[in-house]
PDB file of N, CA and C in Angstrom:
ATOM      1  N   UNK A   1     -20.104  12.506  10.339  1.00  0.00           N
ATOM      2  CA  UNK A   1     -19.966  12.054   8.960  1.00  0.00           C
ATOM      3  C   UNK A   1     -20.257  13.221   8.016  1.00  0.00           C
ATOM      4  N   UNK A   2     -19.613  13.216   7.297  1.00  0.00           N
ATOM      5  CA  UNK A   2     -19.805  14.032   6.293  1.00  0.00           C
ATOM      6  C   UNK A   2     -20.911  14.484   4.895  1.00  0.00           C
ATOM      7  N   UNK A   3     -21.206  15.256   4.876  1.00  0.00           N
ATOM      8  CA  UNK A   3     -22.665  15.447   3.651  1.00  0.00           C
ATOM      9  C   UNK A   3     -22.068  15.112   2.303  1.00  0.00           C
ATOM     10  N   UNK A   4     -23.043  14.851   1.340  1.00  0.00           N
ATOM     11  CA  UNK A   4     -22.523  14.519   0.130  1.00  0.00           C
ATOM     12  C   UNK A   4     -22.081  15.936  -0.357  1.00  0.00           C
ATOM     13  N   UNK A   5     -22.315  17.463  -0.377  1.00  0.00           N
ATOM     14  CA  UNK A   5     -21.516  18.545  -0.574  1.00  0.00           C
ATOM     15  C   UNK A   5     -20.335  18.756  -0.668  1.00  0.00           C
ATOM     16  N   UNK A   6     -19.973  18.046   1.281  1.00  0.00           N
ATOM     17  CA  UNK A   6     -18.642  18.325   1.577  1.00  0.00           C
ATOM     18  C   UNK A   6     -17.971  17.203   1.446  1.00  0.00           C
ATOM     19  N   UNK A   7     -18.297  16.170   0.603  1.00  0.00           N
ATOM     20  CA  UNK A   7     -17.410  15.125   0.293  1.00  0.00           C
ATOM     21  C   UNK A   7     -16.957  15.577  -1.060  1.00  0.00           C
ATOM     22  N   UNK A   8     -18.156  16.199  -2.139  1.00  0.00           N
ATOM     23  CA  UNK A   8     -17.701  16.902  -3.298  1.00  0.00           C
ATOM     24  C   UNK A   8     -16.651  18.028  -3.174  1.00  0.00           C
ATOM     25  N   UNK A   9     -16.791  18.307  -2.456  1.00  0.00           N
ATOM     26  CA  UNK A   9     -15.990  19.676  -2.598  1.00  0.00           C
ATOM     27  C   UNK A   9     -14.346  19.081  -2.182  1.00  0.00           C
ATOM     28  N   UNK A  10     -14.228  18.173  -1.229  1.00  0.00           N
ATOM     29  CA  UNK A  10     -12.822  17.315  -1.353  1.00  0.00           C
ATOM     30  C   UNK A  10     -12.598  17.156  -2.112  1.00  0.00           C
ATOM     31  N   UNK A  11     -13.331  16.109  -2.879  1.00  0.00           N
ATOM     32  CA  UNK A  11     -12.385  15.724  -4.080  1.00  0.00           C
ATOM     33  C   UNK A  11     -12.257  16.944  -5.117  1.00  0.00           C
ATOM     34  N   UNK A  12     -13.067  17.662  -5.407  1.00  0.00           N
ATOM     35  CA  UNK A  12     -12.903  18.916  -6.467  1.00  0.00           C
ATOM     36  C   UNK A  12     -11.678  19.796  -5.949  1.00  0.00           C
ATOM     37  N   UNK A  13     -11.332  19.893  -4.886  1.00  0.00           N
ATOM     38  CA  UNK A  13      -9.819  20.675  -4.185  1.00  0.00           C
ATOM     39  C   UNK A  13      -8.588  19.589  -4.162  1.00  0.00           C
ATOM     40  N   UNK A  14      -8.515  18.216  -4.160  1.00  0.00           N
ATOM     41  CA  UNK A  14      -7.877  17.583  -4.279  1.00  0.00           C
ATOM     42  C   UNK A  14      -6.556  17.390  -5.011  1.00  0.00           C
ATOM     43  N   UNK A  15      -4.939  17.741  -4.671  1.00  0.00           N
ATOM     44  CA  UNK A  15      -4.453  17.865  -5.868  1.00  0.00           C
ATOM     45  C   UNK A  15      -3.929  16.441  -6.447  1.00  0.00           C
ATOM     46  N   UNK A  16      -4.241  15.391  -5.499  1.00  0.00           N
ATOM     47  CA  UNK A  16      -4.058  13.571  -5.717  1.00  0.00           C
ATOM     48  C   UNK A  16      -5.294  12.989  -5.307  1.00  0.00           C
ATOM     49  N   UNK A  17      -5.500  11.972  -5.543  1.00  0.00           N
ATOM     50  CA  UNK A  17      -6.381  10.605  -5.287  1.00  0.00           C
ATOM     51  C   UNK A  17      -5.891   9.933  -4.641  1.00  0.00           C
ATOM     52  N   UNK A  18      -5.582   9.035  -4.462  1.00  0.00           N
ATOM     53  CA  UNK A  18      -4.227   7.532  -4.064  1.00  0.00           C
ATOM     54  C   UNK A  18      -5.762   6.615  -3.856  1.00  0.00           C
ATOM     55  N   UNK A  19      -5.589   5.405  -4.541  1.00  0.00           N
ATOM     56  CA  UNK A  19      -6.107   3.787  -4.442  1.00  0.00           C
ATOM     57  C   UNK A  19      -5.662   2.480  -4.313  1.00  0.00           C
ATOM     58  N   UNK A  20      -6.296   2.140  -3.306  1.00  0.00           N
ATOM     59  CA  UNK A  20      -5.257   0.794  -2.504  1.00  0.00           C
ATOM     60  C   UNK A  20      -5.646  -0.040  -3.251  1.00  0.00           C
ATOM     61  N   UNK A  21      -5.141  -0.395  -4.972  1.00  0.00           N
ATOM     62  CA  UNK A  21      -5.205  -1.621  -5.314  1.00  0.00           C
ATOM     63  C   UNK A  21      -4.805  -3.070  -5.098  1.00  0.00           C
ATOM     64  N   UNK A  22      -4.144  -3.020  -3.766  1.00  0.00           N
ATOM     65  CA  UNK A  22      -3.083  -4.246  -3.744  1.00  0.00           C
ATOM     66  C   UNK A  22      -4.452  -5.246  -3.615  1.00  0.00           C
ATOM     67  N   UNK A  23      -3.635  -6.901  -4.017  1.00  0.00           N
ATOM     68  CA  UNK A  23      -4.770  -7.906  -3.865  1.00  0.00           C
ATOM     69  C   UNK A  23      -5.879  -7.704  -4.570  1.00  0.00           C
ATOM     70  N   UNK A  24      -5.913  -6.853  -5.313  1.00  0.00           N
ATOM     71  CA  UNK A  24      -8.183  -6.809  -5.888  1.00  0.00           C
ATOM     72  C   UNK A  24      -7.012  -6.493  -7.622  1.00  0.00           C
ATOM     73  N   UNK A  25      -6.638  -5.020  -7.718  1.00  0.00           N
ATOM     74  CA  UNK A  25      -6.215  -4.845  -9.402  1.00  0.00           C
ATOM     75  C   UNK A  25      -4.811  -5.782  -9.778  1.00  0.00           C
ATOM     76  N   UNK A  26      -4.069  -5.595  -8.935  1.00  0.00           N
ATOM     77  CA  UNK A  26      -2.766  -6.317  -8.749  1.00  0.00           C
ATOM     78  C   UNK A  26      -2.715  -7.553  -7.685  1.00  0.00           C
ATOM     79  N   UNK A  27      -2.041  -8.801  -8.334  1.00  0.00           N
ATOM     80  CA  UNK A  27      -1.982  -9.876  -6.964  1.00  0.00           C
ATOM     81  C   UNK A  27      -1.432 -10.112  -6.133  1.00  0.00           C
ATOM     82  N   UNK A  28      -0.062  -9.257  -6.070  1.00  0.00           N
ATOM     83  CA  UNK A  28       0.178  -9.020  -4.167  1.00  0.00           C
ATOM     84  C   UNK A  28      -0.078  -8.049  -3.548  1.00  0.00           C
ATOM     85  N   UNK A  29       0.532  -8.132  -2.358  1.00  0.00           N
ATOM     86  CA  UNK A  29       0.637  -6.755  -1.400  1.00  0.00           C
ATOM     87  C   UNK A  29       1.410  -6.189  -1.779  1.00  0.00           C
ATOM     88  N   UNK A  30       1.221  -5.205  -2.444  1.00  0.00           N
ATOM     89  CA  UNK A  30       3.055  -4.646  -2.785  1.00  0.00           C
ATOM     90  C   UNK A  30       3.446  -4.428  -1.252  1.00  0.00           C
ATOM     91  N   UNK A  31       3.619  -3.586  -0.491  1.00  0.00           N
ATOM     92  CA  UNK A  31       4.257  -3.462   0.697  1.00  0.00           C
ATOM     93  C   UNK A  31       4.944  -4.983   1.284  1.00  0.00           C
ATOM     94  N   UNK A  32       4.041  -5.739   1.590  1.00  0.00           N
ATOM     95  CA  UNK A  32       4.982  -7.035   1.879  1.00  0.00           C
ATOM     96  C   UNK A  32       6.082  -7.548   0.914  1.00  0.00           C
ATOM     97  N   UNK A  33       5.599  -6.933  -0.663  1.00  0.00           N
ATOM     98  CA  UNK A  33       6.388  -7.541  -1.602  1.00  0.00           C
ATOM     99  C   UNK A  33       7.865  -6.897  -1.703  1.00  0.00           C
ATOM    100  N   UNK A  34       7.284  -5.470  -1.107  1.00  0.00           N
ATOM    101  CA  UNK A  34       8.884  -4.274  -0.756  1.00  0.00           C
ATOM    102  C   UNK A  34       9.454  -4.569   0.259  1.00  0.00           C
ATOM    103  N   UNK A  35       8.618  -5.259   1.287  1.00  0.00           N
ATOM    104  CA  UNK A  35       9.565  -6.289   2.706  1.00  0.00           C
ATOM    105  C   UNK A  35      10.546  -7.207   2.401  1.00  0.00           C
ATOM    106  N   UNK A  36      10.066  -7.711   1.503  1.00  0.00           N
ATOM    107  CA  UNK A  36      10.722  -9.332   1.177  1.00  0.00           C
ATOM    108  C   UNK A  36      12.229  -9.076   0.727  1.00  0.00           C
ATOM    109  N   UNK A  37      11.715  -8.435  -0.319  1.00  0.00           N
ATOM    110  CA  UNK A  37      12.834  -7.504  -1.217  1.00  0.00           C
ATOM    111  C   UNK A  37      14.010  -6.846  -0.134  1.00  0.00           C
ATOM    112  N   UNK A  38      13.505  -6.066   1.118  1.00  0.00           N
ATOM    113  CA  UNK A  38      14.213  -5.567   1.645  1.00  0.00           C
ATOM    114  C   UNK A  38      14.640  -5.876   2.501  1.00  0.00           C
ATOM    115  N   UNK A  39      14.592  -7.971   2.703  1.00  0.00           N
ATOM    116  CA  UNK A  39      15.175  -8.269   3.594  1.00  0.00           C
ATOM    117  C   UNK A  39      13.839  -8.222   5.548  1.00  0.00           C
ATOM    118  N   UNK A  40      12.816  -7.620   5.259  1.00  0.00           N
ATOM    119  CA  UNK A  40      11.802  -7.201   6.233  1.00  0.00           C
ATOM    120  C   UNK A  40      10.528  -8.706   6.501  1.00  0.00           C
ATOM    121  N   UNK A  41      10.610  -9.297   5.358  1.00  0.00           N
ATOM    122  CA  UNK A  41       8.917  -9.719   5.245  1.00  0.00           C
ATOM    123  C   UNK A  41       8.453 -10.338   6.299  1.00  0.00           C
ATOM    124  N   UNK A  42       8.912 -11.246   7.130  1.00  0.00           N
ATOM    125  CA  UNK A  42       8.291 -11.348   8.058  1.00  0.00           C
ATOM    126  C   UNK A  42       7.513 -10.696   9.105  1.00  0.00           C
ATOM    127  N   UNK A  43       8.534  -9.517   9.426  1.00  0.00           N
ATOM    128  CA  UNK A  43       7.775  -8.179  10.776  1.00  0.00           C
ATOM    129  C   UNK A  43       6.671  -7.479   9.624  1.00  0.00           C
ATOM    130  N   UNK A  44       6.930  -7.527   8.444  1.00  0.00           N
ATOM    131  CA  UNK A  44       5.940  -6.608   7.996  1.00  0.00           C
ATOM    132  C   UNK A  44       4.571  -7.281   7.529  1.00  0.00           C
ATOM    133  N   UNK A  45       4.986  -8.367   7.319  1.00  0.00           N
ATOM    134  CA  UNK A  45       3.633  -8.940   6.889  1.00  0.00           C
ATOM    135  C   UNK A  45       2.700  -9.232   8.195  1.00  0.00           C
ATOM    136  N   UNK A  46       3.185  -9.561   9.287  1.00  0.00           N
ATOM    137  CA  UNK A  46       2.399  -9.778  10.222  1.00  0.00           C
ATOM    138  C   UNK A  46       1.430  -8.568  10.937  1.00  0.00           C
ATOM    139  N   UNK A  47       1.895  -7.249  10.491  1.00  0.00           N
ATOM    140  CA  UNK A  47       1.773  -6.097  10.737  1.00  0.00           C
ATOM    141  C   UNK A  47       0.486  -5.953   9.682  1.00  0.00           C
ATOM    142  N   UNK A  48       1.093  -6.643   8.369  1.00  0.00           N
ATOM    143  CA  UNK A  48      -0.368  -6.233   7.643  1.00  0.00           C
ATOM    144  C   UNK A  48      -1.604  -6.868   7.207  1.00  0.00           C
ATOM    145  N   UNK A  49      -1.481  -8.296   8.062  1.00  0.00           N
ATOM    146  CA  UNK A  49      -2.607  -8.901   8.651  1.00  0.00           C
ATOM    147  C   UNK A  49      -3.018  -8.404   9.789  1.00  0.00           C
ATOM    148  N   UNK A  50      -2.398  -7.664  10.715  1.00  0.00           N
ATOM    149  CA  UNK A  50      -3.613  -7.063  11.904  1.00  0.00           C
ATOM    150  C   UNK A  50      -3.982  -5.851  11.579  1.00  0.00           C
ATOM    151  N   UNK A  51      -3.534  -5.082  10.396  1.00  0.00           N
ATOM    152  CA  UNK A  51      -3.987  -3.827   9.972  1.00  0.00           C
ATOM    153  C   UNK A  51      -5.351  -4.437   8.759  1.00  0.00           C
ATOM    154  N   UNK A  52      -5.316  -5.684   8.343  1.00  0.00           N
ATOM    155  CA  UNK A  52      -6.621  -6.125   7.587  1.00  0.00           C
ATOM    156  C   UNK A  52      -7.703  -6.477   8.266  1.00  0.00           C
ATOM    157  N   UNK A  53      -7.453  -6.635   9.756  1.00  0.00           N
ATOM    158  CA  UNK A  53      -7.973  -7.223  10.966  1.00  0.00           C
ATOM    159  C   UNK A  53      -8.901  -6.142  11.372  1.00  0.00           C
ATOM    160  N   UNK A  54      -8.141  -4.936  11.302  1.00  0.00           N
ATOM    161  CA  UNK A  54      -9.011  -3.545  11.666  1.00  0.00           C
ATOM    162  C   UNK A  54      -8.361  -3.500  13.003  1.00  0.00           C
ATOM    163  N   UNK A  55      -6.837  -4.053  13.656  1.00  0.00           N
ATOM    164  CA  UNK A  55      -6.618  -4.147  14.829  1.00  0.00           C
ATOM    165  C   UNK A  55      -5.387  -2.584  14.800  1.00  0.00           C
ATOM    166  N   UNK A  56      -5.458  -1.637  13.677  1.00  0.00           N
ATOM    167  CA  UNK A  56      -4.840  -0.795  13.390  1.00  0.00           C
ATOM    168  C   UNK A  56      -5.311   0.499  12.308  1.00  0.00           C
ATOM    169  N   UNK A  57      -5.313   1.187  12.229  1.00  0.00           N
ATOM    170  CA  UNK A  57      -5.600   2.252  11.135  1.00  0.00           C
ATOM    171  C   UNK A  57      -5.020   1.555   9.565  1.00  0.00           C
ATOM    172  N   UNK A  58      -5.246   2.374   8.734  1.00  0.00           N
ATOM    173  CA  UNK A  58      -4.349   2.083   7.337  1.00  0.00           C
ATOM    174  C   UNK A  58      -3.296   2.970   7.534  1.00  0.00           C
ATOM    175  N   UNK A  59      -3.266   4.370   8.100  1.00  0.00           N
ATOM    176  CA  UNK A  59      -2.557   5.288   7.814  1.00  0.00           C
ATOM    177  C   UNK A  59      -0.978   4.814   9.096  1.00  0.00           C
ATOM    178  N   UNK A  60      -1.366   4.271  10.261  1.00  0.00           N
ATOM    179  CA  UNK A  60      -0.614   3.699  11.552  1.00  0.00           C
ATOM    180  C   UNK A  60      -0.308   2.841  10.875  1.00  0.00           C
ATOM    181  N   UNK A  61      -0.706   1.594  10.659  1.00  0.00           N
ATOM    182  CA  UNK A  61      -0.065   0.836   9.609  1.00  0.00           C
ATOM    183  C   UNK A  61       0.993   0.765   9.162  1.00  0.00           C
ATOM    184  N   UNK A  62       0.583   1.605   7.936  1.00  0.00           N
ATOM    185  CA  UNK A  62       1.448   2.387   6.813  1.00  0.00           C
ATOM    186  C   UNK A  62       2.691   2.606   7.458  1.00  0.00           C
ATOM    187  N   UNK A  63       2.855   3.588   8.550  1.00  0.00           N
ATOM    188  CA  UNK A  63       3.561   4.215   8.939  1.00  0.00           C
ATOM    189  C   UNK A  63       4.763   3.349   9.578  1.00  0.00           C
ATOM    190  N   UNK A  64       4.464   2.360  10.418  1.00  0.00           N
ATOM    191  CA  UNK A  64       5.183   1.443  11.025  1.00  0.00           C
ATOM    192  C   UNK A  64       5.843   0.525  10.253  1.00  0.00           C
ATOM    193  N   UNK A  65       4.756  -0.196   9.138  1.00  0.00           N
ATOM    194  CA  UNK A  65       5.639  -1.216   8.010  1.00  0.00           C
ATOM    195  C   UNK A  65       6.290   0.169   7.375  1.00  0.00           C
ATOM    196  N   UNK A  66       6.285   0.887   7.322  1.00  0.00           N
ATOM    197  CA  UNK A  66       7.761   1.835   5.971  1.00  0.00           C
ATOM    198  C   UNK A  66       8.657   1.848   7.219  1.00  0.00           C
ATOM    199  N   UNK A  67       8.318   2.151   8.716  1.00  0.00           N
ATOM    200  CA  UNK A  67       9.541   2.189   9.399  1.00  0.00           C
ATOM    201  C   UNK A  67      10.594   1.592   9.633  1.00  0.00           C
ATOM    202  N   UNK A  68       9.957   0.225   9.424  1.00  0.00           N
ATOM    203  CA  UNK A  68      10.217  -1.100   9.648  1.00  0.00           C
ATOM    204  C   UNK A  68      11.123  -1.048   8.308  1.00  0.00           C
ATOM    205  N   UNK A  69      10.667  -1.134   7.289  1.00  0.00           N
ATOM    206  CA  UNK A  69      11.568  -1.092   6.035  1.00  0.00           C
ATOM    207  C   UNK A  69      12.503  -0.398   5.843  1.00  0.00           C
ATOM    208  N   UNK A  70      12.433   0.982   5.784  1.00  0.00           N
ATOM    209  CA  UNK A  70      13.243   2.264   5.265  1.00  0.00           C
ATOM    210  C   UNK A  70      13.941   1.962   4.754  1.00  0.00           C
ATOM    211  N   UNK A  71      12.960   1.985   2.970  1.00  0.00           N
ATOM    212  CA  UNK A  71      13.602   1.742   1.575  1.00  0.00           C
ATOM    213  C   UNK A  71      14.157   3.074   1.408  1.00  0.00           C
ATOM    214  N   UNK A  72      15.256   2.810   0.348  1.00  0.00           N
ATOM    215  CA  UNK A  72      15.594   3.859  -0.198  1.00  0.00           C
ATOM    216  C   UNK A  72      15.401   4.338  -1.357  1.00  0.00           C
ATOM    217  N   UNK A  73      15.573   5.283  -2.071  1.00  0.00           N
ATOM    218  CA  UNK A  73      14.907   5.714  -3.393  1.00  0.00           C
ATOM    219  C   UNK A  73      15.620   4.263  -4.305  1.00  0.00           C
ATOM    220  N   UNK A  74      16.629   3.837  -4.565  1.00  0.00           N
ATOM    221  CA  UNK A  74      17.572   3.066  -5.012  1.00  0.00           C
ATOM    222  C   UNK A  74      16.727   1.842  -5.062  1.00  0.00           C
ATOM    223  N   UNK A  75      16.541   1.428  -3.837  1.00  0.00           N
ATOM    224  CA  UNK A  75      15.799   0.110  -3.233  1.00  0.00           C
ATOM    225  C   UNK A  75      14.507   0.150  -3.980  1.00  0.00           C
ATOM    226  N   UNK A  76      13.945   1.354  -4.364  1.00  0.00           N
ATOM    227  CA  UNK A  76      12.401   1.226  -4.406  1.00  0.00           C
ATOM    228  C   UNK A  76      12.929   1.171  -6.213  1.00  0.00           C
ATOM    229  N   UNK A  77      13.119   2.001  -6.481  1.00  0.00           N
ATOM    230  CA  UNK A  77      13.313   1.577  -8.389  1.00  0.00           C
ATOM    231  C   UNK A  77      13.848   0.598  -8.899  1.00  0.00           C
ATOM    232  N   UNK A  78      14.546  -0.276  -8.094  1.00  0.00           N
ATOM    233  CA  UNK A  78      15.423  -1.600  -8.237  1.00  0.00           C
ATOM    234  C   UNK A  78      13.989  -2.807  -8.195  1.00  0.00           C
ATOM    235  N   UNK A  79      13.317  -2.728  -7.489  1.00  0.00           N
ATOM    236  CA  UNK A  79      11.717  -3.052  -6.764  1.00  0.00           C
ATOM    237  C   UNK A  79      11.565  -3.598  -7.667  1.00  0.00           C
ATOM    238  N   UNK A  80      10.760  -1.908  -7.901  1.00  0.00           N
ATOM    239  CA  UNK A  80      10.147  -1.921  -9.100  1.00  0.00           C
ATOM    240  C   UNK A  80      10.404  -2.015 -10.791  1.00  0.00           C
ATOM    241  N   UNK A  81      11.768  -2.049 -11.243  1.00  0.00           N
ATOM    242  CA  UNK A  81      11.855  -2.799 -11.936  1.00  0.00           C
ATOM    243  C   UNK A  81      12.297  -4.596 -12.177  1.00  0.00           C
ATOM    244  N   UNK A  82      12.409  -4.946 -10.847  1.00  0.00           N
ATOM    245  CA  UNK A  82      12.386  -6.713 -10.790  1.00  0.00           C
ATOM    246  C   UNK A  82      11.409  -7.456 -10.898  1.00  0.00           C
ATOM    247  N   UNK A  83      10.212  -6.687  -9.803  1.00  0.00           N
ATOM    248  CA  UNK A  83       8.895  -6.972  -9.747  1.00  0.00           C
ATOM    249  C   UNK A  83       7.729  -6.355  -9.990  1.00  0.00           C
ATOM    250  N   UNK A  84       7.849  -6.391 -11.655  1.00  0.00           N
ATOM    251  CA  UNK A  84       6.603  -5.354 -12.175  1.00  0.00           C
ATOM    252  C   UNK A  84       4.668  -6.142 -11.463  1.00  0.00           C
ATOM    253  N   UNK A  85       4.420  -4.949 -11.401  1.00  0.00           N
ATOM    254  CA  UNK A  85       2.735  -5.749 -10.543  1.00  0.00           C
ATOM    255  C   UNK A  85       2.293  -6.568 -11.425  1.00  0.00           C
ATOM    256  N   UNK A  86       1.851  -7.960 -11.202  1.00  0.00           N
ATOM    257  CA  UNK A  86       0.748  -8.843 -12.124  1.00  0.00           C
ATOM    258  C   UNK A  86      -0.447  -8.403 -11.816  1.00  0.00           C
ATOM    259  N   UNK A  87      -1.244  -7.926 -12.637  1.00  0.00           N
ATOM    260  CA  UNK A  87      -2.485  -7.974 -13.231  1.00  0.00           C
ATOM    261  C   UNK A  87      -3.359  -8.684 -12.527  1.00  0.00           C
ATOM    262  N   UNK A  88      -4.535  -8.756 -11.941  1.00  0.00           N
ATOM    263  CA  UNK A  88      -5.134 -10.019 -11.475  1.00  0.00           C
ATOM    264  C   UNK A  88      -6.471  -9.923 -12.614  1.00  0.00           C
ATOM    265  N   UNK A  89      -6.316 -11.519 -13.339  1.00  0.00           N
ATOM    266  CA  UNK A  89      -7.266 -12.179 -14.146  1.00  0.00           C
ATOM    267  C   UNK A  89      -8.008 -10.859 -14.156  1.00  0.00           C
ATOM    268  N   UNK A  90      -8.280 -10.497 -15.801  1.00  0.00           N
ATOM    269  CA  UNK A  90      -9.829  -9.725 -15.887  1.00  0.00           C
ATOM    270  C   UNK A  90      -9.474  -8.372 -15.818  1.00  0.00           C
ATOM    271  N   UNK A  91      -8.247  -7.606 -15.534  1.00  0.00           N
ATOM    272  CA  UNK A  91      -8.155  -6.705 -15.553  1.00  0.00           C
ATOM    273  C   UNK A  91      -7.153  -6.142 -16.571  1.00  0.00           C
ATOM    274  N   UNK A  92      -7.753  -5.170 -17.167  1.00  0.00           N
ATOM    275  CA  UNK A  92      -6.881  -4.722 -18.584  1.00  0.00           C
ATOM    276  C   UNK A  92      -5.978  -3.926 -18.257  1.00  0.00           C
TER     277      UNK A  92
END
């Protein structure tokens, strides 16, 4: 495990962040919500209940539901402008 030093010094070299808001800032999964959309949701959602399970990594996961999908740039801006994220209660 890592010291609190060398956890500082990550993030201070860092040239991104990334935060998994799905479900807590926003109220879906987006990923299942990019399944549905793409024709996928079933194989993918089941994928991301055993990755909530801890029966998988986030990053393995990840990797398998996008395989499973393979949106295209087209697919993903079409998405995202049909299904802008809702807000969950309380958050500005």
């Amino acid at each position: 495990m890592a010291n609190l030093d060398e956890v500082k010094m990550v993030w201070k070299m860092a040239d991104a962040v990334c935060f998994d808001v799905d479900s807590t800032v926003i109220q879906e999964e987006g990923i299942d919500e990019l399944a549905k959309f793409c024709g996928k949701g079933d194989q993918v959602e089941s994928l991301t209940k055993q990755a909530m399970q801890g029966n998988m990594t986030f990053q393995q996961s990840l990797t398998v539901r996008l395989n499973i999908i393979k949106p295209n740039l087209n697919q993903i801006k079409e998405f995202i402008l049909t299904h802008p994220p809702k807000l969950t209660s309380g958050i500005k």
